[in-house]
PDB file of N, CA and C in Angstrom:
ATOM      1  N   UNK A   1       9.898  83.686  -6.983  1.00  0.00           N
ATOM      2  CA  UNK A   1       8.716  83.526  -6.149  1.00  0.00           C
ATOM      3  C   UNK A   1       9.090  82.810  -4.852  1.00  0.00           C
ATOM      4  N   UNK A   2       8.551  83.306  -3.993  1.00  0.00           N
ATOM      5  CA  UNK A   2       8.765  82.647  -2.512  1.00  0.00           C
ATOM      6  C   UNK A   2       7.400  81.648  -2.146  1.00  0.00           C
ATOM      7  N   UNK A   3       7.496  80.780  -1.898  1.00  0.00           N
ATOM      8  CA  UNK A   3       6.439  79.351  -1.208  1.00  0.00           C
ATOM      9  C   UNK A   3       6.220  80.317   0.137  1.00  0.00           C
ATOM     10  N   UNK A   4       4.468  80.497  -0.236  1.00  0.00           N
ATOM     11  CA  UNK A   4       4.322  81.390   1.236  1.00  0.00           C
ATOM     12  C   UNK A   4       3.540  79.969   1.985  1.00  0.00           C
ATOM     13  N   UNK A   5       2.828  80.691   2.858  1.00  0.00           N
ATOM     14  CA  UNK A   5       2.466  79.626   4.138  1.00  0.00           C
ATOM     15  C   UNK A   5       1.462  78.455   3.836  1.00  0.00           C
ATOM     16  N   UNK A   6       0.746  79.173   3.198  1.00  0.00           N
ATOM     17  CA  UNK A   6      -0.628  78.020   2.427  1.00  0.00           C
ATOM     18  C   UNK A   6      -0.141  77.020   1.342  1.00  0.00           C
ATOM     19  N   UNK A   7       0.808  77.703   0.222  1.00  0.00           N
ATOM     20  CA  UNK A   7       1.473  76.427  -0.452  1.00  0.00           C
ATOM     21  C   UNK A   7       2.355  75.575   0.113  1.00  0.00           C
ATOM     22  N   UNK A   8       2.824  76.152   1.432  1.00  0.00           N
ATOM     23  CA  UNK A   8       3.611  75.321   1.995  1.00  0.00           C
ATOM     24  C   UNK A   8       3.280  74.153   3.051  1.00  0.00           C
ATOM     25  N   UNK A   9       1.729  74.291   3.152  1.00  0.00           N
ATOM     26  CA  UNK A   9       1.122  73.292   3.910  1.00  0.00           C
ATOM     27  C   UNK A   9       0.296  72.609   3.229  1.00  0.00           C
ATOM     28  N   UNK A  10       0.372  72.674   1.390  1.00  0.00           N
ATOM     29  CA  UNK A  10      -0.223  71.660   0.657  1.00  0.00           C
ATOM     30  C   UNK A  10       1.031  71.423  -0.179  1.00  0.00           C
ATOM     31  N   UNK A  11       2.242  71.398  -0.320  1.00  0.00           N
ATOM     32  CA  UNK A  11       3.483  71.091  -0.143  1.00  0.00           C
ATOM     33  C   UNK A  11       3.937  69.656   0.434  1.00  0.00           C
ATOM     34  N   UNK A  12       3.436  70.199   2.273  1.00  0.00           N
ATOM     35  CA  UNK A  12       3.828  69.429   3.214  1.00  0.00           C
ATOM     36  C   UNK A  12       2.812  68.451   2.635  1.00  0.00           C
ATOM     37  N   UNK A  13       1.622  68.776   2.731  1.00  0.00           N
ATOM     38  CA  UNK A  13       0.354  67.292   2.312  1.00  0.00           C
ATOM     39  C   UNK A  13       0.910  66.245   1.277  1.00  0.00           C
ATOM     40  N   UNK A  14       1.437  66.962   0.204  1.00  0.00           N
ATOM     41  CA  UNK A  14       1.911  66.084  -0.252  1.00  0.00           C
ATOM     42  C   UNK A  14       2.752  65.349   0.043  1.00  0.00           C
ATOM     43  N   UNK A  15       3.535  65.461   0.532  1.00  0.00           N
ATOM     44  CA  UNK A  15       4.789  65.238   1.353  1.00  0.00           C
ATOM     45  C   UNK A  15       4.520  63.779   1.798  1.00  0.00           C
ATOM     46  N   UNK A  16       3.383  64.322   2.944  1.00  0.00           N
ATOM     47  CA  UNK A  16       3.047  63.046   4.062  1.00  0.00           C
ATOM     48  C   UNK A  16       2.139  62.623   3.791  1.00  0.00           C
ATOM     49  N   UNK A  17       1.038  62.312   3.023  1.00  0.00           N
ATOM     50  CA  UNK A  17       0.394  61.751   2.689  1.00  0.00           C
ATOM     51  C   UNK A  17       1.286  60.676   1.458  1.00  0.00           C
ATOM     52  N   UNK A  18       1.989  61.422   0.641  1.00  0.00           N
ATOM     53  CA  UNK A  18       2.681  60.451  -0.127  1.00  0.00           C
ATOM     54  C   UNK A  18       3.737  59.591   0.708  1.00  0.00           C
ATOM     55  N   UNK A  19       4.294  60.161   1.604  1.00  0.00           N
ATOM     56  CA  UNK A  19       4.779  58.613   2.582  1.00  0.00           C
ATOM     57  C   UNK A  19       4.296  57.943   2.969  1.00  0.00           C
ATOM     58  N   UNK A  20       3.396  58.203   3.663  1.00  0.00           N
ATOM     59  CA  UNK A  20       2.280  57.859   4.217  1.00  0.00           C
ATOM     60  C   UNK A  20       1.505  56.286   3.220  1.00  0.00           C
ATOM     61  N   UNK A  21       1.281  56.313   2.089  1.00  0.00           N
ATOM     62  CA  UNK A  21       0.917  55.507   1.072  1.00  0.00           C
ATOM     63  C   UNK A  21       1.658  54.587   0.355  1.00  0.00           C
ATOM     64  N   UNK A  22       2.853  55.444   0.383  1.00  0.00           N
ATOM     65  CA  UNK A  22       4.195  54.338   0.360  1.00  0.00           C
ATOM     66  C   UNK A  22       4.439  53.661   1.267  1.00  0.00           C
ATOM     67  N   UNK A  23       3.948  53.879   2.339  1.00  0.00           N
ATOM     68  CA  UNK A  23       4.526  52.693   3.734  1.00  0.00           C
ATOM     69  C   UNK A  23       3.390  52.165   3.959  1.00  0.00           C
ATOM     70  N   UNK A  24       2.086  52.449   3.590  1.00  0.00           N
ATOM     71  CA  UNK A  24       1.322  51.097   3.814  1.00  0.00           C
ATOM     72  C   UNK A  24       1.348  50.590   2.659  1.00  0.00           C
ATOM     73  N   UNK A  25       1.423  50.830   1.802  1.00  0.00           N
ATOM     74  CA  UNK A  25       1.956  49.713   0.437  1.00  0.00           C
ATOM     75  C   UNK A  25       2.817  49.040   0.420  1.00  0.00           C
ATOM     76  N   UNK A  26       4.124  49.485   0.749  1.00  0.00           N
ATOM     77  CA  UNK A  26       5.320  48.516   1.097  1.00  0.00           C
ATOM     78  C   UNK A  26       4.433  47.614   2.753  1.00  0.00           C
ATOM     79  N   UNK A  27       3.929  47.846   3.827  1.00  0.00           N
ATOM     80  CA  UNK A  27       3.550  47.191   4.783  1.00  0.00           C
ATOM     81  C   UNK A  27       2.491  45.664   4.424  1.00  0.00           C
ATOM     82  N   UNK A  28       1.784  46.312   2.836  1.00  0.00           N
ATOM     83  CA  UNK A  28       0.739  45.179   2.362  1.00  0.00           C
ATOM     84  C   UNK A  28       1.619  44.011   2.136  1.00  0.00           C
ATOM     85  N   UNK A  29       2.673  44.430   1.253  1.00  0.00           N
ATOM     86  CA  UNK A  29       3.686  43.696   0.606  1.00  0.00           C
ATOM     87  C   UNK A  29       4.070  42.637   1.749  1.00  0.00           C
ATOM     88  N   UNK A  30       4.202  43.341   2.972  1.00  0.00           N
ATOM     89  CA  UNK A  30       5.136  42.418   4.014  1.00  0.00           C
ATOM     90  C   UNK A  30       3.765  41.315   4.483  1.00  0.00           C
ATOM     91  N   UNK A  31       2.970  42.145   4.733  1.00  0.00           N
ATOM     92  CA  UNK A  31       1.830  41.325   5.123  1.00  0.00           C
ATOM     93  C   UNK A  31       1.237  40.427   4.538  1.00  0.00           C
ATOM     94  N   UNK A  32       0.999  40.206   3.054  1.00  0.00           N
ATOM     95  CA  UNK A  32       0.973  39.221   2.390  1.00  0.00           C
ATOM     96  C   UNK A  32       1.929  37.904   2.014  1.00  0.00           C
ATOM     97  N   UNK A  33       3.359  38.332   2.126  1.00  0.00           N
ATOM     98  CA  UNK A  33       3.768  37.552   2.295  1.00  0.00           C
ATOM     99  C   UNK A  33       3.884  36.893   3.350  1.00  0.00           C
ATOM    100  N   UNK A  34       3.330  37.384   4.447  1.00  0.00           N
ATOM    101  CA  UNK A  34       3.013  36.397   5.823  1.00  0.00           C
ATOM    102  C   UNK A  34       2.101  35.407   6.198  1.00  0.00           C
ATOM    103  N   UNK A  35       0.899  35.762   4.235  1.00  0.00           N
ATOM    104  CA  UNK A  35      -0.315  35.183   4.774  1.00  0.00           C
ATOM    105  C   UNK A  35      -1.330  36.047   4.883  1.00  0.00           C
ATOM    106  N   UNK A  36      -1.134  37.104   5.608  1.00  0.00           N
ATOM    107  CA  UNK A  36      -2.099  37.851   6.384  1.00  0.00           C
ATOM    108  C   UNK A  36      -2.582  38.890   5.113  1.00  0.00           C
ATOM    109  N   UNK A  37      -3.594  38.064   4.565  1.00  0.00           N
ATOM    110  CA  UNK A  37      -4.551  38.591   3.317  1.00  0.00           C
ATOM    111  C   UNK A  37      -5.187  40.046   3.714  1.00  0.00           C
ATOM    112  N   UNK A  38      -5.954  39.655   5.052  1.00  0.00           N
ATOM    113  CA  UNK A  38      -7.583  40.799   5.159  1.00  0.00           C
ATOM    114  C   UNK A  38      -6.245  41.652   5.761  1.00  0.00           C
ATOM    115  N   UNK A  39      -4.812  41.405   6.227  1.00  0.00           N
ATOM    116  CA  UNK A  39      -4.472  42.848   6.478  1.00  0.00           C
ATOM    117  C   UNK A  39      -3.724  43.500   5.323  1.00  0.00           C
ATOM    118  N   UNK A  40      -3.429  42.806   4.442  1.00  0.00           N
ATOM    119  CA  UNK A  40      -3.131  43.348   3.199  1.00  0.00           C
ATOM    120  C   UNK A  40      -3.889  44.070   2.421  1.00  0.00           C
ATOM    121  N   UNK A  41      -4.908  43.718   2.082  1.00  0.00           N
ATOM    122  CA  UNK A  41      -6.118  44.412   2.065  1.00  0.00           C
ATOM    123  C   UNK A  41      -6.412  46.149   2.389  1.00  0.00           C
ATOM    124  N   UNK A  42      -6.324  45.653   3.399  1.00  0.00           N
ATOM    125  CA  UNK A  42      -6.720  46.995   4.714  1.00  0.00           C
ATOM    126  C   UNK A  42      -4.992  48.349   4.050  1.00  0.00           C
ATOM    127  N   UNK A  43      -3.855  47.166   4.405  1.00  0.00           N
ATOM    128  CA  UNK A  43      -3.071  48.686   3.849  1.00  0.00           C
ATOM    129  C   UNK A  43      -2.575  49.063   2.470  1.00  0.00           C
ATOM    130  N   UNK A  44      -3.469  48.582   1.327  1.00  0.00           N
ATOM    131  CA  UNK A  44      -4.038  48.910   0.214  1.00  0.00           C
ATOM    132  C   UNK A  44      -5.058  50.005   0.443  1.00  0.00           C
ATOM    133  N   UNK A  45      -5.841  49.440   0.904  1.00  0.00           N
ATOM    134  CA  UNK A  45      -7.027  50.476   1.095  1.00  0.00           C
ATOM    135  C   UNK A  45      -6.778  52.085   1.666  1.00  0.00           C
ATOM    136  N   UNK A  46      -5.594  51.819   2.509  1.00  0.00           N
ATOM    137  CA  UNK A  46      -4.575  52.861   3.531  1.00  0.00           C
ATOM    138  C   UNK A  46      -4.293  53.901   2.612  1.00  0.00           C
ATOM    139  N   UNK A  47      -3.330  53.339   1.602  1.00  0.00           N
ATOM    140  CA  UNK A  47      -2.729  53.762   1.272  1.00  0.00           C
ATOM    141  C   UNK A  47      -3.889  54.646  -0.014  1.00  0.00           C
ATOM    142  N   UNK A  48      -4.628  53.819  -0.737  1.00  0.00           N
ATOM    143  CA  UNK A  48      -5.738  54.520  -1.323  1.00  0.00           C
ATOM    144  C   UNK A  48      -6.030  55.931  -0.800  1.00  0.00           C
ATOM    145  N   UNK A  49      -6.546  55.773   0.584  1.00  0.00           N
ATOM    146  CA  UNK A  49      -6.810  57.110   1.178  1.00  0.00           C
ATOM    147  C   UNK A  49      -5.784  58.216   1.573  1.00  0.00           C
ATOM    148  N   UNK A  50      -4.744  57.818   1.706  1.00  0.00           N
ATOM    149  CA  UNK A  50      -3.092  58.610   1.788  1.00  0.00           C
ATOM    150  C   UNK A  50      -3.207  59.052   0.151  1.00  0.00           C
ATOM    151  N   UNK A  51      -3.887  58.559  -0.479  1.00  0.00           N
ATOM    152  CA  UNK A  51      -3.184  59.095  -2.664  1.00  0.00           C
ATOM    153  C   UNK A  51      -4.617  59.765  -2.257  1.00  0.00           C
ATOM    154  N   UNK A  52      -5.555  59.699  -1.853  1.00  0.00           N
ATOM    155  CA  UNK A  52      -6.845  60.768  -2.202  1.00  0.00           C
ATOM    156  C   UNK A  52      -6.575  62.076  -1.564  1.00  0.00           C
ATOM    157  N   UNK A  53      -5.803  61.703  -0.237  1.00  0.00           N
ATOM    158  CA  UNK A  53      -5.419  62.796   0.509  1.00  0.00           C
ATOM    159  C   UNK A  53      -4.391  63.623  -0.353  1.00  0.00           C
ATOM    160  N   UNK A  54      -3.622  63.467  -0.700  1.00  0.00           N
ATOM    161  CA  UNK A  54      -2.255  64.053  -1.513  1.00  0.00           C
ATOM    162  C   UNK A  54      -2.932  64.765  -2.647  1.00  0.00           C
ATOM    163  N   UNK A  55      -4.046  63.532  -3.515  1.00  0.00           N
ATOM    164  CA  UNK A  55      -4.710  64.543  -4.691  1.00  0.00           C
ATOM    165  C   UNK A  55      -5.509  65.455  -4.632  1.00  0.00           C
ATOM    166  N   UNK A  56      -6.256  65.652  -3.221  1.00  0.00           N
ATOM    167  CA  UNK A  56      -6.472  66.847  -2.864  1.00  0.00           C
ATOM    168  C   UNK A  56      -5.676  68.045  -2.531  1.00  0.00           C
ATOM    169  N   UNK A  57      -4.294  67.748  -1.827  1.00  0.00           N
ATOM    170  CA  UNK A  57      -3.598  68.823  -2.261  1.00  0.00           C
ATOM    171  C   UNK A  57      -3.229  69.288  -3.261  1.00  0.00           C
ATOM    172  N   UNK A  58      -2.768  68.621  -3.905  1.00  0.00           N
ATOM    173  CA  UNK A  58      -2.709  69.107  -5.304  1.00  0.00           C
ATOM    174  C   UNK A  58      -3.559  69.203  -6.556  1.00  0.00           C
ATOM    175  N   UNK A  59      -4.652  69.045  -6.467  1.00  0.00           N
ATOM    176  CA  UNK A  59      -5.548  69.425  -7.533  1.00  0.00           C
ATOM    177  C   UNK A  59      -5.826  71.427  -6.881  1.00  0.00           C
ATOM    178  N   UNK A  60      -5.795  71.444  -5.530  1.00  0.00           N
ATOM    179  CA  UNK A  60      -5.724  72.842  -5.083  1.00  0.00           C
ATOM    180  C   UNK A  60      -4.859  73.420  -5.725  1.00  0.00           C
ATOM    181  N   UNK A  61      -3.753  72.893  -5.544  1.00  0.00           N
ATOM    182  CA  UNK A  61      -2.659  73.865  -6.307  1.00  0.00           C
ATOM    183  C   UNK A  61      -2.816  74.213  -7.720  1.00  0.00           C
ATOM    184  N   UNK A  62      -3.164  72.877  -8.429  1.00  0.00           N
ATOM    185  CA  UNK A  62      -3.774  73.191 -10.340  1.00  0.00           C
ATOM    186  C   UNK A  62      -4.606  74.275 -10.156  1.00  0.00           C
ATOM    187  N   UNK A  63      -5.708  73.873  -9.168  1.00  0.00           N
ATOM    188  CA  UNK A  63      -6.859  75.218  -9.404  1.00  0.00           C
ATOM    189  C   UNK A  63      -6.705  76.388  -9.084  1.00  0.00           C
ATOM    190  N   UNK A  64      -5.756  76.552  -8.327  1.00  0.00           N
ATOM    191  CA  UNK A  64      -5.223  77.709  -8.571  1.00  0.00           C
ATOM    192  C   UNK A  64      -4.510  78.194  -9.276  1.00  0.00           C
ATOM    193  N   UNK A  65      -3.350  77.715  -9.838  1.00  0.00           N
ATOM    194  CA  UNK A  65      -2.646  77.770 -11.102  1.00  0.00           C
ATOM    195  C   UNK A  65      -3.934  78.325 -12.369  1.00  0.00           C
ATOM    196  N   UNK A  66      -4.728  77.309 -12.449  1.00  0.00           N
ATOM    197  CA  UNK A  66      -5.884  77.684 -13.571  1.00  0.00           C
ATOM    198  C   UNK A  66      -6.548  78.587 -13.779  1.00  0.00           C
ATOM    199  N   UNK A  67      -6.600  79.198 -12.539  1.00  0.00           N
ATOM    200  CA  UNK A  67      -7.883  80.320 -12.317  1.00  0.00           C
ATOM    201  C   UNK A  67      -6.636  81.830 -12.119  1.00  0.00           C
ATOM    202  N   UNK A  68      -5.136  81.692 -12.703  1.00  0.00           N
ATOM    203  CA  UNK A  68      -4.347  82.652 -13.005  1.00  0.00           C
ATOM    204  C   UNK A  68      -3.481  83.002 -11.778  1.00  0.00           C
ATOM    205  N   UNK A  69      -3.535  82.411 -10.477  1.00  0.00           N
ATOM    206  CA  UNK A  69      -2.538  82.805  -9.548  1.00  0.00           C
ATOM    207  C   UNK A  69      -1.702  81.691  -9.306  1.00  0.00           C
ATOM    208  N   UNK A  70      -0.630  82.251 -10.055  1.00  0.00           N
ATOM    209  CA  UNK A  70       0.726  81.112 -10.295  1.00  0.00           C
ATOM    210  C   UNK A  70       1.431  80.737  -9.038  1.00  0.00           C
ATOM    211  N   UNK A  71       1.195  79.424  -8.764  1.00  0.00           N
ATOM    212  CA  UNK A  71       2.230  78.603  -7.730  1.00  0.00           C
ATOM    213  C   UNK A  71       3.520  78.559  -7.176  1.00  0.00           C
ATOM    214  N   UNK A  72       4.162  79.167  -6.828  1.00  0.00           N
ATOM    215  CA  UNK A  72       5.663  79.135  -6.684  1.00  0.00           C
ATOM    216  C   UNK A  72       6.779  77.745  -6.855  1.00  0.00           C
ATOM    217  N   UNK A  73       7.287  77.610  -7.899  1.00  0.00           N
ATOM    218  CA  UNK A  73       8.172  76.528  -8.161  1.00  0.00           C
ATOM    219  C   UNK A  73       9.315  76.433  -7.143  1.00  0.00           C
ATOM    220  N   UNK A  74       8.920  75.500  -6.328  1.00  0.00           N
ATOM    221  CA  UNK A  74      10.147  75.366  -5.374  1.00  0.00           C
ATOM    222  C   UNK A  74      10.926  74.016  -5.653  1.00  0.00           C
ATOM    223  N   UNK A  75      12.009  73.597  -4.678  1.00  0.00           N
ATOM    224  CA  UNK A  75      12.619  72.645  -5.004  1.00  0.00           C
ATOM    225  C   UNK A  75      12.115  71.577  -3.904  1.00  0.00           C
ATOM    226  N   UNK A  76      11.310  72.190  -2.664  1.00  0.00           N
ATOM    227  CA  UNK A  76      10.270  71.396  -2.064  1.00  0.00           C
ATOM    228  C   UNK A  76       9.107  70.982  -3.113  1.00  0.00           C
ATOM    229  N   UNK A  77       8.729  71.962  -3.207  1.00  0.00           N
ATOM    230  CA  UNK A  77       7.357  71.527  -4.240  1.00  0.00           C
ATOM    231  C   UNK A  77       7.648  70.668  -5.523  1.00  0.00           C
ATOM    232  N   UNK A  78       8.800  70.364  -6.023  1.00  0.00           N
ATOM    233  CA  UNK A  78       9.527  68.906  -6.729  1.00  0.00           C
ATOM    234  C   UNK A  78       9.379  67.878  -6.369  1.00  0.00           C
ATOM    235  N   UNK A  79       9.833  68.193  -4.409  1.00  0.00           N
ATOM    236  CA  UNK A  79       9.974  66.843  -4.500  1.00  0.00           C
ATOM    237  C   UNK A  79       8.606  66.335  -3.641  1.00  0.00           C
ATOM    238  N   UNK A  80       8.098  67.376  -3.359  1.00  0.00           N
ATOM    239  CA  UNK A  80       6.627  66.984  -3.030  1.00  0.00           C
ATOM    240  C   UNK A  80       5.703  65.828  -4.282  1.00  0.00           C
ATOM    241  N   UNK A  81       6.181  66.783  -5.357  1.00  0.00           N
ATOM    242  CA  UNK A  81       5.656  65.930  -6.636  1.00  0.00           C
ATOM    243  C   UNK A  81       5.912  64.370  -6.683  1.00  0.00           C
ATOM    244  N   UNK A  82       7.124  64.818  -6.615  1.00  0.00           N
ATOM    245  CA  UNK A  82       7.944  63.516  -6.885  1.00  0.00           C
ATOM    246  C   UNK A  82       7.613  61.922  -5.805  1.00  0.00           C
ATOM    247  N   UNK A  83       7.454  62.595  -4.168  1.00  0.00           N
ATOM    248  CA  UNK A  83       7.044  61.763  -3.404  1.00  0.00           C
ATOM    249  C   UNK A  83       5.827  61.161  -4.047  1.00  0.00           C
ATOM    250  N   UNK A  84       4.322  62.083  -4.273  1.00  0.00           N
ATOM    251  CA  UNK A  84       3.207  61.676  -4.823  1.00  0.00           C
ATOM    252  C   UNK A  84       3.402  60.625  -5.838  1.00  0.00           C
ATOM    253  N   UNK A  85       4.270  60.942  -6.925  1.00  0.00           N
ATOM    254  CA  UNK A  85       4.395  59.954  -8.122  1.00  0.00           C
ATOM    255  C   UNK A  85       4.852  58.742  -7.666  1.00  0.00           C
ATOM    256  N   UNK A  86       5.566  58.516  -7.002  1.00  0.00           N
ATOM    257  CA  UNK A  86       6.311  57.102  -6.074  1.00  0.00           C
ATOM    258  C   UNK A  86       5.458  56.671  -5.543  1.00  0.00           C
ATOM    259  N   UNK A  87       4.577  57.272  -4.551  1.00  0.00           N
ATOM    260  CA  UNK A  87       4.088  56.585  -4.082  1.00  0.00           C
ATOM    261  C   UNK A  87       2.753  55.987  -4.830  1.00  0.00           C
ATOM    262  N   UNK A  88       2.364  56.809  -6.087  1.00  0.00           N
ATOM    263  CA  UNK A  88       1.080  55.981  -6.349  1.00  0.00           C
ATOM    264  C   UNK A  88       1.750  54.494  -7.835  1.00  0.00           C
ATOM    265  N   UNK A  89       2.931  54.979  -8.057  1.00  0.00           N
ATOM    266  CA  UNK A  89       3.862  54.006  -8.490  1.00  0.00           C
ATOM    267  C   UNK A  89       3.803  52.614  -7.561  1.00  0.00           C
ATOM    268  N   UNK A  90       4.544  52.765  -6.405  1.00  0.00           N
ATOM    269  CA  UNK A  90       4.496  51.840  -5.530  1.00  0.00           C
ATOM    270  C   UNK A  90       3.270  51.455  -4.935  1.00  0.00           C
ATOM    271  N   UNK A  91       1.866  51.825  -4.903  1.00  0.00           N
ATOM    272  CA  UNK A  91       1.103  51.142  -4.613  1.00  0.00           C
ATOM    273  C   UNK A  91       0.091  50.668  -5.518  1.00  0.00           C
ATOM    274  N   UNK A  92       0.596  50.858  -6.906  1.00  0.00           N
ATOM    275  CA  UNK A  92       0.218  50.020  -7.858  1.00  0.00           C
ATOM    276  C   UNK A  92       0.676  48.706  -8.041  1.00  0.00           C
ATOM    277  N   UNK A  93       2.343  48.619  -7.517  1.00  0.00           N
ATOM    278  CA  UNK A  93       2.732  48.034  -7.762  1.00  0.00           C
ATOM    279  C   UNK A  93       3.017  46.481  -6.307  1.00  0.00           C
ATOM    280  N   UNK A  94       2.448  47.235  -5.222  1.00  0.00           N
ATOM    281  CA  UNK A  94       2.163  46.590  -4.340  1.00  0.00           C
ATOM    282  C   UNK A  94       0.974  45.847  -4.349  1.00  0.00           C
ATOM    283  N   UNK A  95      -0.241  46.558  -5.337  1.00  0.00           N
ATOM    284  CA  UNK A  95      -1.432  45.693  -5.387  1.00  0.00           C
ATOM    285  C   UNK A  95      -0.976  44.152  -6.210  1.00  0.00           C
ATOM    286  N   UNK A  96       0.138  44.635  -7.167  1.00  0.00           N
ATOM    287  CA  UNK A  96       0.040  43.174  -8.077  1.00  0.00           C
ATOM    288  C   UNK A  96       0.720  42.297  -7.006  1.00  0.00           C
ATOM    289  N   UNK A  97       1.497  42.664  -6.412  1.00  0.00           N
ATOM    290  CA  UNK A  97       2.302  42.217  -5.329  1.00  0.00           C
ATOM    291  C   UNK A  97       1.689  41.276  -4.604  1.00  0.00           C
ATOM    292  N   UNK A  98       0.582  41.616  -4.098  1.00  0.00           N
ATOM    293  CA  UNK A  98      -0.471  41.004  -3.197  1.00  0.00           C
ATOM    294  C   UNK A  98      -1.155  40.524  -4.057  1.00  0.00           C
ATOM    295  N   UNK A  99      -1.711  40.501  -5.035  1.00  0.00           N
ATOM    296  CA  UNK A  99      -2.085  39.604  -6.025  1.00  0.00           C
ATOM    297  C   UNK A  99      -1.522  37.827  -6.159  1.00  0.00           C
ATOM    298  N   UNK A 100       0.005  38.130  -6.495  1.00  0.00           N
ATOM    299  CA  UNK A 100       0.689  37.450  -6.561  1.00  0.00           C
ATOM    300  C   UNK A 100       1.239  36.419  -5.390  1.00  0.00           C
ATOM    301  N   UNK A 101       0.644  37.103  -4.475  1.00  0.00           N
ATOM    302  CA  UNK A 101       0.920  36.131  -3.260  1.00  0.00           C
ATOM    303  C   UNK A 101      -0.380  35.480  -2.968  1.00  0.00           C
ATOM    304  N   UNK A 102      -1.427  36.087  -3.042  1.00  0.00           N
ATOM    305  CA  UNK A 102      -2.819  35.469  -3.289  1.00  0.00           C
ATOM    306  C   UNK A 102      -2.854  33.901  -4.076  1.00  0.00           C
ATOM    307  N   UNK A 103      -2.128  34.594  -5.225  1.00  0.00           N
ATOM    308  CA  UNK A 103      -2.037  33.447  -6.049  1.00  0.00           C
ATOM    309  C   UNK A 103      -1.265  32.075  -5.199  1.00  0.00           C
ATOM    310  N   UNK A 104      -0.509  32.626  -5.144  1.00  0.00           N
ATOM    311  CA  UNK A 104       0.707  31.615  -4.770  1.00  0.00           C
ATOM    312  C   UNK A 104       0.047  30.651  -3.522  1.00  0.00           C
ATOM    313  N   UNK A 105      -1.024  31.215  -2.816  1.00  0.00           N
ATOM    314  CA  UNK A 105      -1.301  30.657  -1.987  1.00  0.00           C
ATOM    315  C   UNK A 105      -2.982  29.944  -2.256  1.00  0.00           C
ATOM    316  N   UNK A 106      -3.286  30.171  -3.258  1.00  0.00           N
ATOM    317  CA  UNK A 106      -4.711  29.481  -3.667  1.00  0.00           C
ATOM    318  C   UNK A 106      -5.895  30.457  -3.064  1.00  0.00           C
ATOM    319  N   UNK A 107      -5.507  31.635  -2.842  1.00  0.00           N
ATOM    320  CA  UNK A 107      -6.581  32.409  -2.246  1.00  0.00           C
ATOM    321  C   UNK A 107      -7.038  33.327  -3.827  1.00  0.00           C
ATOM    322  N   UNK A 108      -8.642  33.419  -4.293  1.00  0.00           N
ATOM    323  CA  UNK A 108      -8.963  34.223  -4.991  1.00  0.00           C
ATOM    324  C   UNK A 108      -8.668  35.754  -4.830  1.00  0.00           C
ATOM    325  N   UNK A 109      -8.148  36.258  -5.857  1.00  0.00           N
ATOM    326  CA  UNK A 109      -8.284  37.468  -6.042  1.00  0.00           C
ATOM    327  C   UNK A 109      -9.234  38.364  -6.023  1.00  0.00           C
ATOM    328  N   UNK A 110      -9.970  39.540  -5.499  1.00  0.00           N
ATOM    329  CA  UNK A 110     -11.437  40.269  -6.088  1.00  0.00           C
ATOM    330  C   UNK A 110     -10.681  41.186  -7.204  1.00  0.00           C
ATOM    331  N   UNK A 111     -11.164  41.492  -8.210  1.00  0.00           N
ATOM    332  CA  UNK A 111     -11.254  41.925  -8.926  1.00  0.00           C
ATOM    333  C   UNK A 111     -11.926  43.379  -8.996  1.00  0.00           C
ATOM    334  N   UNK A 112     -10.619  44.399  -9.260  1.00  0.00           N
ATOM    335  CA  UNK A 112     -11.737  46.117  -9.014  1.00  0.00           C
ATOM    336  C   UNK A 112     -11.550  46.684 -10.304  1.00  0.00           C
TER     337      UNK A 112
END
C-alpha cells in the first residue's frame, strides 16, 4: 500500500502536533523550575491542546480503518505513532514535574 495524500497529512498531524506537546511540556518543566508557575501552567495546557490536536488525527485514521478502508502501514505512520505516544508520555510526566516543583516551593497544587 502506498500513503496517499490525505493519510499523509494526518501522518504529518501527528507528527507536529506530537512535537509540538513535547516541547511545551519539556518548556513547563523549565519554567517551573524558574518559579514561573502561571507559565507552567499555560504550557501544560499547550501541550493538552497539541495531544487533542494529534487525537484528532488519528481517531480519523481508526474511523476509517473501522468503517473497512484500510490505512496504509508506513514506516512514517510508525513513527507518527510513536511521536504521539512520547509525547503524551512526556506530558504526563511533566505535569508531576511541575507538581513537584510546586511543592518544593510551598505553592498549592489544583487538583484535576
Amino acid at each position: 500500500m502506498v500513503v496517499d495524500e490525505q493519510n499523509l497529512e494526518t501522518i504529518m498531524g501527528l507528527i507536529i502536533n506530537g512535537g509540538n506537546a513535547k516541547s511545551d511540556a519539556m518548556e513547563a518543566i523549565q519554567a517551573a523550575k524558574k518559579g514561573n508557575f502561571e507559565e507552567a501552567d499555560q504550557k501544560i495546557k499547550d501541550a493538552d491542546t497539541s495531544l487533542t490536536e494529534a487525537h484528532r488525527s488519528q481517531t480519523g485514521m481508526l474511523t476509517k480503518e473501522a468503517s473497512g478502508d484500510p490505512v496504509a502501514l508506513s514506516l512514517l505512520m510508525v513513527h507518527g505513532q510513536d511521536h504521539l505516544m512520547n509525547a503524551i508520555t512526556f506530558r504526563d510526566l511533566a505535569a508531576e514535574v511541575v507538581d513537584v516543583y510546586k511543592a518544593i516551593a510551598g505553592v498549592s497544587t489544583e487538583q484535576e
